[in-house]
Protein backbone atom coordinates (compact mmCIF):
# COMPACT_ATOMS: atom_id res chain seq x y z
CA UNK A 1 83.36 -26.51 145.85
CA UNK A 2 85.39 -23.36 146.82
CA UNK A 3 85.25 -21.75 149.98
CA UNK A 4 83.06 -18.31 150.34
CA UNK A 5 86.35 -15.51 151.09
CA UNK A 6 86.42 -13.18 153.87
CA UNK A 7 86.69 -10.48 153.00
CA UNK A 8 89.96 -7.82 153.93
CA UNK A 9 89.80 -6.66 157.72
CA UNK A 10 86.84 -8.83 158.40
CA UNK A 11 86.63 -9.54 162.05
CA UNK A 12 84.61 -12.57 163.47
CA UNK A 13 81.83 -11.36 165.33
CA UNK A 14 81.92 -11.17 169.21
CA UNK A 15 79.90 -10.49 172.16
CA UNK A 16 81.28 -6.59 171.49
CA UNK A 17 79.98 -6.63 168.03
CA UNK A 18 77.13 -4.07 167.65
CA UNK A 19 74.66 -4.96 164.68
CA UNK A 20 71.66 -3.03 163.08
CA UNK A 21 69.33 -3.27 160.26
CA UNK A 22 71.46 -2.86 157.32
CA UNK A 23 68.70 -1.14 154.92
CA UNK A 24 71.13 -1.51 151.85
CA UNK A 25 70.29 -4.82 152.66
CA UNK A 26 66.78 -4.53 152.34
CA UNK A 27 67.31 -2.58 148.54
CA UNK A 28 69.72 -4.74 147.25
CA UNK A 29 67.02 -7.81 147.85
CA UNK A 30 64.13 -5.87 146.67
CA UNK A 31 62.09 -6.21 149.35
CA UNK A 32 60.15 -3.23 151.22
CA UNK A 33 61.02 -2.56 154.68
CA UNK A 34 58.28 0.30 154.80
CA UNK A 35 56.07 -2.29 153.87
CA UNK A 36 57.62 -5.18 156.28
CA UNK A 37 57.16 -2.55 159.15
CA UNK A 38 53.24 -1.79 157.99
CA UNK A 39 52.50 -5.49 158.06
CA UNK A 40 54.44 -5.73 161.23
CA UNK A 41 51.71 -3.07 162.65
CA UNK A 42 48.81 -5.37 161.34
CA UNK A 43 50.00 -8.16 163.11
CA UNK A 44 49.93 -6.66 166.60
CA UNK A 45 46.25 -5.58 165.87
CA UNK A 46 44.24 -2.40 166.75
CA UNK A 47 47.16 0.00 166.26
CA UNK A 48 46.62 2.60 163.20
CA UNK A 49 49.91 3.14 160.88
CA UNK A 50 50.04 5.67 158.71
CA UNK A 51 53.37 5.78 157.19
CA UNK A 52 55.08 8.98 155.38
CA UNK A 53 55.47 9.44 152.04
CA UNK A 54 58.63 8.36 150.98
CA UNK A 55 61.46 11.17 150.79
CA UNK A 56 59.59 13.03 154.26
CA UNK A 57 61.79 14.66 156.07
CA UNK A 58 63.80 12.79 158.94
CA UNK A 59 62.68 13.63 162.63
CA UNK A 60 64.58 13.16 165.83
CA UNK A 61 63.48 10.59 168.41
CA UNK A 62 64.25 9.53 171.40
CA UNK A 63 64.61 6.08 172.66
CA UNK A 64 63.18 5.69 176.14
CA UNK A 65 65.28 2.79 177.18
CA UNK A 66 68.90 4.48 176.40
CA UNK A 67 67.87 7.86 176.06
CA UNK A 68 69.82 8.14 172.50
CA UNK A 69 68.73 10.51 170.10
CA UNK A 70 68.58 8.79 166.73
CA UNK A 71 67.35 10.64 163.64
CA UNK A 72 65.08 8.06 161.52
CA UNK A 73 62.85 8.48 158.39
CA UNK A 74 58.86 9.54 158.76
CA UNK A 75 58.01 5.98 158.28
CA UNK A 76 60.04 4.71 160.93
CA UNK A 77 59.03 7.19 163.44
CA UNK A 78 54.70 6.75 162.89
CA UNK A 79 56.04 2.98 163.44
CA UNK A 80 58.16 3.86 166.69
CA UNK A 81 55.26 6.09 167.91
CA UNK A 82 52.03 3.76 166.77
CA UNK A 83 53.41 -0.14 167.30
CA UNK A 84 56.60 -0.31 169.05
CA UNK A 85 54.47 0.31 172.53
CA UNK A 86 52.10 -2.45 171.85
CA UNK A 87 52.32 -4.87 174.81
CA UNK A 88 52.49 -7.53 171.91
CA UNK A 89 55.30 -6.24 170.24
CA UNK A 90 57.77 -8.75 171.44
CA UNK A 91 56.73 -11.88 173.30
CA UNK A 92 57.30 -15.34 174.17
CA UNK A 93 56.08 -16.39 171.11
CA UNK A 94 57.73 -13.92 169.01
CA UNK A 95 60.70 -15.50 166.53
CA UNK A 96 64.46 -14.82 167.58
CA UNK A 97 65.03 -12.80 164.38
CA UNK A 98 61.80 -11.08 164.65
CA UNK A 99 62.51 -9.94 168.12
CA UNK A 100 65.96 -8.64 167.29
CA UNK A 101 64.38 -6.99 164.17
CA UNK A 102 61.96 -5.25 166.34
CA UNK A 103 64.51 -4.38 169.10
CA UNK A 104 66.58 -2.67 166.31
CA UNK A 105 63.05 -0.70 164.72
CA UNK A 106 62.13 -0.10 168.22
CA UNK A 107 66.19 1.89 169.00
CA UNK A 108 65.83 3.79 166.03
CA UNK A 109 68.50 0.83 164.78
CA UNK A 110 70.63 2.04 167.23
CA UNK A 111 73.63 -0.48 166.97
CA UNK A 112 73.30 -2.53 170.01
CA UNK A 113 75.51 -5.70 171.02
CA UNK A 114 74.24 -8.92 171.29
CA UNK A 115 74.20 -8.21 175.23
CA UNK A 116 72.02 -5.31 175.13
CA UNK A 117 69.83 -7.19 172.74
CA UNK A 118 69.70 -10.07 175.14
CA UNK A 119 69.06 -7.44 178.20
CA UNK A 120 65.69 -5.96 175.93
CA UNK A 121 64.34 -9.72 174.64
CA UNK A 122 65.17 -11.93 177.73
CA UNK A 123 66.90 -14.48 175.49
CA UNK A 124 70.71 -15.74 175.70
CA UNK A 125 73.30 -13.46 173.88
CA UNK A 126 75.30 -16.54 173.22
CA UNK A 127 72.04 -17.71 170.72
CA UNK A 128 71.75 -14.04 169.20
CA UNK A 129 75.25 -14.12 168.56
CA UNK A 130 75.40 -17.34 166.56
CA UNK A 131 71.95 -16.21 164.68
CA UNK A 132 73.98 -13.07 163.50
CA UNK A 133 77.29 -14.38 162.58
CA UNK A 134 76.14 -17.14 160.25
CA UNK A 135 76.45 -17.17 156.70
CA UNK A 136 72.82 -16.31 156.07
CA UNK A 137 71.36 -12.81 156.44
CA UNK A 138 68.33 -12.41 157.83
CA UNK A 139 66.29 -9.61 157.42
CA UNK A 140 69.48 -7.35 156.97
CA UNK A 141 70.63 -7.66 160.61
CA UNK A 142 74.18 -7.13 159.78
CA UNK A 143 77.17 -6.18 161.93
CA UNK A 144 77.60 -2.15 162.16
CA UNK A 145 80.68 -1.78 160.15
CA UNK A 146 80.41 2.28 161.20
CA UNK A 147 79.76 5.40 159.56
């Protein structure tokens, strides 16, 4: 069986990799993520989510942890504003991926390191790192190859 190549100027990921939510990704598999991010609402319970209508306009927010401005879709933002506050949103009991997943919704997918990651879900960067650089993709958290 051949080898999967790597392919040209592909770096090995490292503790100074930043990562996001690659929402190619999310096309290219034909899932949702509008509707991944509604059921995500549903599961913390007794938080309303009314997402845009896809094509809204985008709308500047803020994260209150880094103070970045990141422009994100209408969706995103009734998500950032209705469910990323819950006190459920990320616990002990929450799934690596998921909680990197959610740390990325809840930056606005700012790219973040698997450091800062660690800092915002109390979990060893080491572990994130290895759960990012394998061959399998999980729900499009990809290394931030830039703009």
């Amino acid at each position: 069986m051949a080898r999967p190549t790597t392919p040209p100027g592909f770096q090995k990921p490292s503790m100074e990799t930043r990562f996001h939510i690659d929402y190619d990704w999310w096309q290219q598999s034909g899932k949702d993520i509008d509707l991944h991010i509604q059921q995500l609402c549903d599961e913390i319970g007794d938080i309303e989510f009314h997402a845009a209508e896809a094509g809204g306009d985008n709308v500047d927010w803020v994260d209150p942890f880094s103070a970045h401005v990141v422009s994100v879709d209408q969706a995103q933002y009734a998500f950032l504003m209705a469910c990323s506050n819950s006190p459920d949103f990320i616990t002990d009991r929450t799934t690596l991926v998921e909680a990197i997943f959610r740390t990325l919704l809840a930056s606005g997918n700012r790219p973040m390191t698997p450091v800062e990651i660690a800092m915002r879900i109390d979990r060893p960067a080491e572990t994130i790192l290895r759960t990012l650089s394998g061959v399998t993709v999980y729900k499009g958290l990809r290394p931030y190859l830039g703009d």
